[in-house]
C-alpha atoms as a PDB file:
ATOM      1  CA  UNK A   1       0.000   0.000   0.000  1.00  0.00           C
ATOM      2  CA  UNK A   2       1.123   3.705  -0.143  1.00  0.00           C
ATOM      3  CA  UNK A   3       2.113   5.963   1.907  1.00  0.00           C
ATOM      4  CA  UNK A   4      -0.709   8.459   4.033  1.00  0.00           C
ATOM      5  CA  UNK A   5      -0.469  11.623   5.314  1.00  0.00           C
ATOM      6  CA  UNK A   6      -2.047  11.921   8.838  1.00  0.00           C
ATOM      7  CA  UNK A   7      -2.868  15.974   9.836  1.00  0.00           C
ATOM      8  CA  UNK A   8      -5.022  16.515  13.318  1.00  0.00           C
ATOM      9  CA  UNK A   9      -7.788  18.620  12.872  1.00  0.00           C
ATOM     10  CA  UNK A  10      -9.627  18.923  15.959  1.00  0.00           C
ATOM     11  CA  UNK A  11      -8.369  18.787  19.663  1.00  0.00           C
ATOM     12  CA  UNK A  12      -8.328  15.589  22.091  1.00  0.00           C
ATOM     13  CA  UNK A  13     -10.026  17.194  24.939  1.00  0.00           C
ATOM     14  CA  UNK A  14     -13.121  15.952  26.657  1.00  0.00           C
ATOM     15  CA  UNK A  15     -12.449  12.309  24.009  1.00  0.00           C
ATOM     16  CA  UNK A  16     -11.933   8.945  25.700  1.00  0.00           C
ATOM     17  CA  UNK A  17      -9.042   7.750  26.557  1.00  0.00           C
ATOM     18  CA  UNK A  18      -8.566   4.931  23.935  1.00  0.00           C
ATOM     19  CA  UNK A  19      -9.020   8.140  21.033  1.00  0.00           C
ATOM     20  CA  UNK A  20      -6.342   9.922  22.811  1.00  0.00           C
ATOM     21  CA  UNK A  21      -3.786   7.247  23.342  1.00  0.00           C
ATOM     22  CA  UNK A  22      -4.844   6.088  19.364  1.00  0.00           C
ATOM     23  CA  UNK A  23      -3.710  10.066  18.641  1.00  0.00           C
ATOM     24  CA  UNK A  24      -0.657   9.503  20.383  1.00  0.00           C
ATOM     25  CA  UNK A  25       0.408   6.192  18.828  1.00  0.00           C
ATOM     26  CA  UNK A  26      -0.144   7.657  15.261  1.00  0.00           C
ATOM     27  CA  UNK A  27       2.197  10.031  16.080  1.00  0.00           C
ATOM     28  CA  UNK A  28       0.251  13.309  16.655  1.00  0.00           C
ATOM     29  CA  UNK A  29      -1.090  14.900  19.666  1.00  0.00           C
ATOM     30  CA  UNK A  30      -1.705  18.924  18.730  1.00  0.00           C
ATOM     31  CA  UNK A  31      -3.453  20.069  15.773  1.00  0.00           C
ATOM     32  CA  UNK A  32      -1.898  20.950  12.366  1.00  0.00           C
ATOM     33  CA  UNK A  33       0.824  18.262  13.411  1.00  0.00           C
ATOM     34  CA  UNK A  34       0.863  16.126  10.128  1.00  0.00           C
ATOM     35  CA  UNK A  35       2.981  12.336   9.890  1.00  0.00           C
ATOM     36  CA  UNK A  36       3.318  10.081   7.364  1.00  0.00           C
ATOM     37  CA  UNK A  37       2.577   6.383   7.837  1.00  0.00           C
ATOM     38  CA  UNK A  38       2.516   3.692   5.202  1.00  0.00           C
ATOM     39  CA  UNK A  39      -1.213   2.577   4.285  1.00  0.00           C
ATOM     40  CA  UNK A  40      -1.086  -0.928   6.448  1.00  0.00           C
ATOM     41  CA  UNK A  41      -4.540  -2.366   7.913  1.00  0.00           C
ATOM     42  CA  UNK A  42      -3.428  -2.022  11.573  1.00  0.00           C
ATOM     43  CA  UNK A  43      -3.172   2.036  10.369  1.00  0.00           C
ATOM     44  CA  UNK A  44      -6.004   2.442   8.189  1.00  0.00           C
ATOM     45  CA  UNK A  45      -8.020   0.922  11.479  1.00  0.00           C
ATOM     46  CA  UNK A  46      -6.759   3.295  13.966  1.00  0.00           C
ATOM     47  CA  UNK A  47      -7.643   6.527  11.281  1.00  0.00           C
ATOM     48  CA  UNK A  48     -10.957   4.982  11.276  1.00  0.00           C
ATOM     49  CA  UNK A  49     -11.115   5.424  15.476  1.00  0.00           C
ATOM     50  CA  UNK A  50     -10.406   9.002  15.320  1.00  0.00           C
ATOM     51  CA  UNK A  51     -11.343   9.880  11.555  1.00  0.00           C
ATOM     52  CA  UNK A  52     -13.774  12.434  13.025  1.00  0.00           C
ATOM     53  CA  UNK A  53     -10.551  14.224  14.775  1.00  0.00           C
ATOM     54  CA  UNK A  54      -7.859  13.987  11.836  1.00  0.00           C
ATOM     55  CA  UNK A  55      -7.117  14.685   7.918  1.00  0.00           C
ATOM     56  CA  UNK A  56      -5.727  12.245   5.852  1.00  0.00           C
ATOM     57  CA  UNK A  57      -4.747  12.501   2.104  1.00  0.00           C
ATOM     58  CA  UNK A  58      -2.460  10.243  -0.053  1.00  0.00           C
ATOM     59  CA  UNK A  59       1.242  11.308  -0.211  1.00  0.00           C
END
């Protein structure tokens, strides 16, 4: 798969615990903070978990 650019959009506060620590693993954790992660399942399921907080496009 290709590569996917990861960009947090909305803030962490007041969101469970397992969104935040999902945040944190993917690499982010402020907004406008943007990573790159290849397009695996074990990513693509832990977008889907916080898709409402983050960005993601195709790099």
């Amino acid at each position: 798969m290709g590569k996917i650019r990861v960009t947090q959009v909305k803030s962490d506060i007041k969101r469970p615990s397992d969104q935040k620590a999902t945040l944190v693993a993917l690499g982010l954790g402020r907004i406008n903070k943007t990573v790159e992660h290849e397009g695996t399942p074990q990513i693509m399921g832990m977008i889907k978990k916080v898709q409402h907080l983050v960005k993601t496009e195709t790099a």
